[in-house]
Protein backbone atom coordinates (compact mmCIF):
# COMPACT_ATOMS: atom_id res chain seq x y z
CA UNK A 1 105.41 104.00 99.08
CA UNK A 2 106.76 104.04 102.36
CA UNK A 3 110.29 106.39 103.75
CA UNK A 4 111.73 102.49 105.00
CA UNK A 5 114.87 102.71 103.14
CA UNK A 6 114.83 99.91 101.14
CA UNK A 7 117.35 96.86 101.44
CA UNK A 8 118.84 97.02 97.64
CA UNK A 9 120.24 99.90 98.97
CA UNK A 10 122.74 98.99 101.38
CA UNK A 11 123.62 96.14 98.36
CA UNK A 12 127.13 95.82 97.17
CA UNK A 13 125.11 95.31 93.69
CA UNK A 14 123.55 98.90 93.99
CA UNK A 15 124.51 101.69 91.84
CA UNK A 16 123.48 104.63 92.85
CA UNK A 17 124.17 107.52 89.63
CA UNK A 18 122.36 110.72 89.78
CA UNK A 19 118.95 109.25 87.65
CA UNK A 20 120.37 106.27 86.36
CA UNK A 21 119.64 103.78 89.71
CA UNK A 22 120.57 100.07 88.56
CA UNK A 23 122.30 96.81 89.55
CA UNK A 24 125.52 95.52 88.67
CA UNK A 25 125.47 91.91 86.48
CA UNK A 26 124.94 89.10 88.73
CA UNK A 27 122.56 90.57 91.20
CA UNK A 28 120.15 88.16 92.78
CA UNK A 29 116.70 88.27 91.53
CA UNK A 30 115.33 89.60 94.90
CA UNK A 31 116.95 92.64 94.61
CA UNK A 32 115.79 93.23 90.96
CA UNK A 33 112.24 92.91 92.27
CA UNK A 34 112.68 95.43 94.61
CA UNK A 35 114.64 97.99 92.65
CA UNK A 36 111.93 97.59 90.05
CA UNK A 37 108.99 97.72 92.31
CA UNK A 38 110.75 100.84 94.19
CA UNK A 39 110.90 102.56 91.02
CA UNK A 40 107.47 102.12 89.65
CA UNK A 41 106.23 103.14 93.36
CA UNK A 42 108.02 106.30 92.39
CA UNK A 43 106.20 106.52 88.92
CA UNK A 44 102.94 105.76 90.41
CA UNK A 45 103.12 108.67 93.03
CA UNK A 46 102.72 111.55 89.95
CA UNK A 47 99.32 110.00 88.89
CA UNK A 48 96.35 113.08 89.32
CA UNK A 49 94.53 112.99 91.35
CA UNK A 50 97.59 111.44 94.05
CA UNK A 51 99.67 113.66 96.55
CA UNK A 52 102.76 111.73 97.16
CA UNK A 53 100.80 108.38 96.43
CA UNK A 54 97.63 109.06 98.16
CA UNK A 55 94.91 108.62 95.81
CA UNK A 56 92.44 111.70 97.36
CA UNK A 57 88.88 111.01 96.87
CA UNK A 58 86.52 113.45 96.80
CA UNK A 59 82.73 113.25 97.90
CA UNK A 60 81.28 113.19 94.51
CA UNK A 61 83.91 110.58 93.26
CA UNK A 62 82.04 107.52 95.09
């Protein structure tokens, strides 16, 4: 994930409630993609064996 704030953001579409992140009706596909793909960056950083996304590999994991 990167710290580039992303455009659905600054969207007039863009809800932003404390957990409960979503688009109003009638917002345009691209910005669905990236809300969802924003949030399952943010599920995919808590996997073990990640710190903040970065999968850490140790020597006898080759």
């Amino acid at each position: 994930m990167t710290n580039i704030r992303p455009a659905f953001m600054d969207s007039p579409y863009f809800v932003d409630e404390p957990g409960n992140w979503h688009l109003k009706p009638g917002a345009p596909e691209e910005l669905q993609n990236e809300l969802r793909e924003y949030l399952q960056a943010l599920e995919d950083e808590m996997v073990p064996g990640a710190i903040y996304g970065i999968h850490i590999s140790y020597p006898y994991d080759e």
